[in-house]
Protein backbone atom coordinates (compact mmCIF):
# COMPACT_ATOMS: atom_id res chain seq x y z
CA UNK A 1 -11.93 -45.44 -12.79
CA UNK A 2 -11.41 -42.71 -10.81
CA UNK A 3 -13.80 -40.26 -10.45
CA UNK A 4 -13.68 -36.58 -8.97
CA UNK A 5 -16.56 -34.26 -8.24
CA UNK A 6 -15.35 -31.14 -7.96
CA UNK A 7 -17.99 -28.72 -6.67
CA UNK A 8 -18.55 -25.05 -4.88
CA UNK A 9 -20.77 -26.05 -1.76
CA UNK A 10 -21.90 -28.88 0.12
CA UNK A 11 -25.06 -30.37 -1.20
CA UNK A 12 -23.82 -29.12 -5.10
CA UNK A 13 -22.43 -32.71 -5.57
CA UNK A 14 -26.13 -34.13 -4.48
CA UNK A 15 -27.94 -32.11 -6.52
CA UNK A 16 -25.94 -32.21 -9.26
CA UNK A 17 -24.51 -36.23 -9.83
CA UNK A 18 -25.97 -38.13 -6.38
CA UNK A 19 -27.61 -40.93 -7.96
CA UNK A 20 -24.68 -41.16 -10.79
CA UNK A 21 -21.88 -40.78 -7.82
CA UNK A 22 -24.21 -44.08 -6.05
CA UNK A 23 -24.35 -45.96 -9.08
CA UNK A 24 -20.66 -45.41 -9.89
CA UNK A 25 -19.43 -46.53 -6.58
CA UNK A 26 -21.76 -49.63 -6.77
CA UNK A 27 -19.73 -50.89 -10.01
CA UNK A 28 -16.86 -50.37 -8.32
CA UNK A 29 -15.11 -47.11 -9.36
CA UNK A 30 -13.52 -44.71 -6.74
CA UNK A 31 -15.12 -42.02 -6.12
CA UNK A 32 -14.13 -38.35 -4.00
CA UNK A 33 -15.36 -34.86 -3.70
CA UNK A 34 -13.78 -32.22 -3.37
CA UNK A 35 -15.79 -28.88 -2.13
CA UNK A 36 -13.86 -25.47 -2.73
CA UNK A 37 -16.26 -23.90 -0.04
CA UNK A 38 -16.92 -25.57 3.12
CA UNK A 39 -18.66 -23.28 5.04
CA UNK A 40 -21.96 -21.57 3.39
CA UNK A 41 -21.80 -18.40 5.48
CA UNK A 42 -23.82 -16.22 3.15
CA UNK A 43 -26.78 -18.56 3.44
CA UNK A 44 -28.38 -17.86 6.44
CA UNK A 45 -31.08 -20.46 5.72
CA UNK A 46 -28.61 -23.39 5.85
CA UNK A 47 -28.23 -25.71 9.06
CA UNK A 48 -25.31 -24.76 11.68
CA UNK A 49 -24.90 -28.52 11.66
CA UNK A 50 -23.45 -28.16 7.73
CA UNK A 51 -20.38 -30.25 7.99
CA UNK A 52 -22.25 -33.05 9.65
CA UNK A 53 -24.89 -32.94 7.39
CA UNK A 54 -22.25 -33.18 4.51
CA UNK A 55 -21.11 -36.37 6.29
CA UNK A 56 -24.39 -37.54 6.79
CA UNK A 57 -25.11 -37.35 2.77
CA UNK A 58 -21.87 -38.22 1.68
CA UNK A 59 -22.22 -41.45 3.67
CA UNK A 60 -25.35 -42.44 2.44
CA UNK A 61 -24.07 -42.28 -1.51
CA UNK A 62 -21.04 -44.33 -0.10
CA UNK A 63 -18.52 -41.51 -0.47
CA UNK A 64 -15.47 -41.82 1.70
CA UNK A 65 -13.05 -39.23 0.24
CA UNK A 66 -13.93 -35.89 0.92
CA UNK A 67 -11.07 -32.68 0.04
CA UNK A 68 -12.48 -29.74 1.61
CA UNK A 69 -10.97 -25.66 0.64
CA UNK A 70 -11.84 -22.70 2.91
CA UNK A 71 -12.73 -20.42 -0.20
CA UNK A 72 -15.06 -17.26 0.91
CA UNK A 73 -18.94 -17.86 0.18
CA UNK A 74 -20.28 -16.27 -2.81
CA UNK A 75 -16.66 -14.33 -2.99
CA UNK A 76 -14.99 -16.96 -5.02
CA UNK A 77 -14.72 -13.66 -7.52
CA UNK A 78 -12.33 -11.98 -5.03
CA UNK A 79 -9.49 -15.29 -5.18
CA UNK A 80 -6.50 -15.37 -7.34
CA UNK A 81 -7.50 -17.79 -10.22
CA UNK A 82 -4.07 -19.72 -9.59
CA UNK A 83 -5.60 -20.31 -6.07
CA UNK A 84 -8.57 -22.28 -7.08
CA UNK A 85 -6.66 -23.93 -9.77
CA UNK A 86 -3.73 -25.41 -7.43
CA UNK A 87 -6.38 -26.50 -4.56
CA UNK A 88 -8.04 -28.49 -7.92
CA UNK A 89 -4.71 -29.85 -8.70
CA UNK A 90 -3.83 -30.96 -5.85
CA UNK A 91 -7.01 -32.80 -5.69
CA UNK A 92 -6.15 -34.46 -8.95
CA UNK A 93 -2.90 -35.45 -7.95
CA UNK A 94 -3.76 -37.16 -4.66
CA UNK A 95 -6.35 -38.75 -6.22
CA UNK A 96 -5.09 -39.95 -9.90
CA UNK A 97 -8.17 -38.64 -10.89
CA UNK A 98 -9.28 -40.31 -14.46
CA UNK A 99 -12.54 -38.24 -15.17
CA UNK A 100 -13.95 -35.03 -13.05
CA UNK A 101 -16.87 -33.81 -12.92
CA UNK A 102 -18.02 -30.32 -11.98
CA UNK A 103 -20.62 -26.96 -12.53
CA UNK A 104 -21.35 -25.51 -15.89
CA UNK A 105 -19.55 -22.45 -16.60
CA UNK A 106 -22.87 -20.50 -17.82
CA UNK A 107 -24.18 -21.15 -14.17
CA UNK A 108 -25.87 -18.18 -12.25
CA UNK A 109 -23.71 -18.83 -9.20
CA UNK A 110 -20.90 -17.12 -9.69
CA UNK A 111 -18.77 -19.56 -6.87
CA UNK A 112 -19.86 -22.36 -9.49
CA UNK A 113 -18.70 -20.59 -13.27
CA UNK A 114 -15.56 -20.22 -10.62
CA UNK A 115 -14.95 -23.44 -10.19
CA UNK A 116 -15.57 -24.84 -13.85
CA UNK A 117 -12.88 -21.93 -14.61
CA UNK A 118 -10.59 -23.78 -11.93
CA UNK A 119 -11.16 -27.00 -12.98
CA UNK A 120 -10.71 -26.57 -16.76
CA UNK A 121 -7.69 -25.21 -16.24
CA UNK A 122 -6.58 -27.79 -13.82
CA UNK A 123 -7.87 -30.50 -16.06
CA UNK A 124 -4.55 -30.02 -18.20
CA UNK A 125 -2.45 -31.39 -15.37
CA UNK A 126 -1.68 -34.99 -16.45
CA UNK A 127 0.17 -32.87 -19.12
CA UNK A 128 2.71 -31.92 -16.98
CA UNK A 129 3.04 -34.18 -14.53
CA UNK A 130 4.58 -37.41 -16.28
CA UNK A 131 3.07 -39.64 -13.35
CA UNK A 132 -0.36 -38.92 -13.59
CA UNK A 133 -2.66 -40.86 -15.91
CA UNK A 134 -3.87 -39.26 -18.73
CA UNK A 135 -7.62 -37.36 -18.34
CA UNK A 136 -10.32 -39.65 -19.81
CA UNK A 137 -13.30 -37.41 -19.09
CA UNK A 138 -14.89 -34.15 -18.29
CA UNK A 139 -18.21 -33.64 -17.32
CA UNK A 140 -20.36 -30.57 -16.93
CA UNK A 141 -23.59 -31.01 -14.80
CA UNK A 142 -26.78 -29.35 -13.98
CA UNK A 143 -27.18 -28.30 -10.36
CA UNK A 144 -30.86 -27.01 -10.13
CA UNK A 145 -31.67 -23.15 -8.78
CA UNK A 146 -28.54 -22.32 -10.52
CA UNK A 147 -28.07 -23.25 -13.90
CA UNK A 148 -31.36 -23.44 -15.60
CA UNK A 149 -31.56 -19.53 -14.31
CA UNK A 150 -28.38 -18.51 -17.01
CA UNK A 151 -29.36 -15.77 -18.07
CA UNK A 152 -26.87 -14.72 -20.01
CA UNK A 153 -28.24 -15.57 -23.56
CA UNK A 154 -24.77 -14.69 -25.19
CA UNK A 155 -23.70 -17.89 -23.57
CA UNK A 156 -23.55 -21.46 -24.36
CA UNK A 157 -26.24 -22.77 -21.85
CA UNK A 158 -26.15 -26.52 -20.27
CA UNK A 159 -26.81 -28.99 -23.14
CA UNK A 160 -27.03 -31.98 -22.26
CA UNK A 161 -25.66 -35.17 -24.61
CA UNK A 162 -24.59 -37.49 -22.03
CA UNK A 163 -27.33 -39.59 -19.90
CA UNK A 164 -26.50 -42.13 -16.61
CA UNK A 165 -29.89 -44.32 -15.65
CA UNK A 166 -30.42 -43.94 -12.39
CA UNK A 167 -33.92 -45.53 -11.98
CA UNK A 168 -36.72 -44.72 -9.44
CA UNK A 169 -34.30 -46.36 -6.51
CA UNK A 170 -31.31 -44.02 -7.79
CA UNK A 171 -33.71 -40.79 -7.86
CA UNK A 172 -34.90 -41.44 -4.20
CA UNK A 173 -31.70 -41.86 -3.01
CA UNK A 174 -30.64 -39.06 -4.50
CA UNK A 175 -33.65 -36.89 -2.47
CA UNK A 176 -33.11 -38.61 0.87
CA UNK A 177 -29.04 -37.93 0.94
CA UNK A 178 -30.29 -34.07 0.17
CA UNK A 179 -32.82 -34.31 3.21
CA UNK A 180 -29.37 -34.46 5.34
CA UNK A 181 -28.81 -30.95 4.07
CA UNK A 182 -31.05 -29.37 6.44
CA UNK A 183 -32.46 -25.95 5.22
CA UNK A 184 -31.61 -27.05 1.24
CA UNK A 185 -34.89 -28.10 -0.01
CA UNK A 186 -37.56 -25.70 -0.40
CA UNK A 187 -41.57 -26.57 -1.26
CA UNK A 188 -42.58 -27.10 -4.98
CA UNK A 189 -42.46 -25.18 -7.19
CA UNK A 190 -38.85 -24.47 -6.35
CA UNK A 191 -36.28 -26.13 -8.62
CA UNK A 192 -34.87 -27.68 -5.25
CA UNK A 193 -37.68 -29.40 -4.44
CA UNK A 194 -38.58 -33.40 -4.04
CA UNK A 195 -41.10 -33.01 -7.19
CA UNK A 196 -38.78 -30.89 -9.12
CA UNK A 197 -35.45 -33.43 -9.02
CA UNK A 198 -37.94 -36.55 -9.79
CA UNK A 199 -39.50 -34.54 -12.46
CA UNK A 200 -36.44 -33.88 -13.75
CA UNK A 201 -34.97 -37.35 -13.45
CA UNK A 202 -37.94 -38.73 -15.30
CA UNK A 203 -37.80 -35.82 -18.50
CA UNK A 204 -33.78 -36.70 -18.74
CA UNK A 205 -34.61 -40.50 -18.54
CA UNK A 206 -37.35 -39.85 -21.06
CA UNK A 207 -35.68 -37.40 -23.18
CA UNK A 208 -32.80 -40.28 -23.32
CA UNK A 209 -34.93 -43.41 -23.09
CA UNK A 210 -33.98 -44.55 -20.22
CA UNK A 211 -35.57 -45.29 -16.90
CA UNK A 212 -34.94 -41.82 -14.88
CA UNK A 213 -31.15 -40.04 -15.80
CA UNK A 214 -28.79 -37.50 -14.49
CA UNK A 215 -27.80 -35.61 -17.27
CA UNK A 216 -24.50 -34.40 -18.04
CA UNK A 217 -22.73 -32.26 -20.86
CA UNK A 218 -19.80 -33.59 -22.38
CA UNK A 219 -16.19 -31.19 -22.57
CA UNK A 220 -13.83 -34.04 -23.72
CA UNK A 221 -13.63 -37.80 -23.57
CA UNK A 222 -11.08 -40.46 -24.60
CA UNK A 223 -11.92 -43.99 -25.28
């Protein structure tokens, strides 16, 4: 299988599937990410070393495939829709993508609900283009800071109903790839924190029985 990430920032593909993205690529599937914007300019707190840090974190989950858009920082808002969707086609085209995986539209980060927008729409692609295979999955995940804060209550929230064991090995990975993100992880109690992702690998692996999870929300799936 082919699998896709598609995500607003570096470090939102860590946080949200790291240890599933390792695990995949250890049974063999393909795996790439694509990151609509490459350059975090609105977070002052991140390193000026971003893009090597990426590399440095992609590496270490195995990832070799990277697509990379220049969208503006927290003014995803301001693009044409079409835009985002064609830079997530293209993506899915080069790739022969067979399931993505991306943000929660109910998110709090508005450059994330933009790029579930992109990528449902860009999820009917296979559609149209006769060569393509057909879509076999779509994924919503939970990126923490972001989208346990939805606030809007008139909104389907992140519910999770699809579980990958990751294990104790998967979950520390998972923290030491986000240690390359210098200027990402903040002391608990923050949701980014070491104590917060292992917590919350252990109450997904617990709420699923398994052995620590990254949880995931199901859109569509074909068997």
């Amino acid at each position: 299988m082919n699998y896709l990430i598609v995500v607003a920032h570096p470090d939102d593909e860590v946080l949200g599937a790291g240890a599933t993205i390792h695990k995949l690529i250890k049974e063999g599937h393909n795996v790439a990410v694509a990151i609509m914007v490459s350059q975090a300019a609105a977070r002052k707190d991140l390193s000026s070393t971003l893009t090597s840090d990426e590399e440095e974190a992609l590496n270490l989950l195995g990832v070799n495939k990277v697509y990379h858009a220049n969208f503006p920082n927290i003014k995803m808002n301001t693009v044409a829709h079409l835009d985002l969707v064609q830079f997530v086609e293209k993506c899915i085209e080069d790739f022969s993508a067979d399931a993505i995986i991306t943000h929660h539209p109910s998110d709090t980060n508005n450059d994330h609900v933009q790029t579930s927008y992109a990528v449902q729409a860009a999820s009917r692609l296979f559609q149209r283009r006769e060569h393509l295979p057909q879509l076999k999955q779509l994924l919503y995940m939970e990126v923490l800071s972001s989208t346990e804060w939805s606030f809007d209550s008139s909104a389907n929230r992140f519910m999770p109903n699809y579980f990958v064991e990751v294990g104790k090995e998967g979950v520390d990975l998972k923290i030491k790839a986000l240690s390359k993100y210098k200027g990402v992880m903040r002391p608990y109690p923050h949701p980014r924190s070491n104590e917060a992702l292992e917590g919350l690998a252990a109450y997904r692996g617990a709420q699923s029985g398994c052995n620590y999870a990254e949880a995931f929300e199901v859109v569509f799936q074909v068997f």
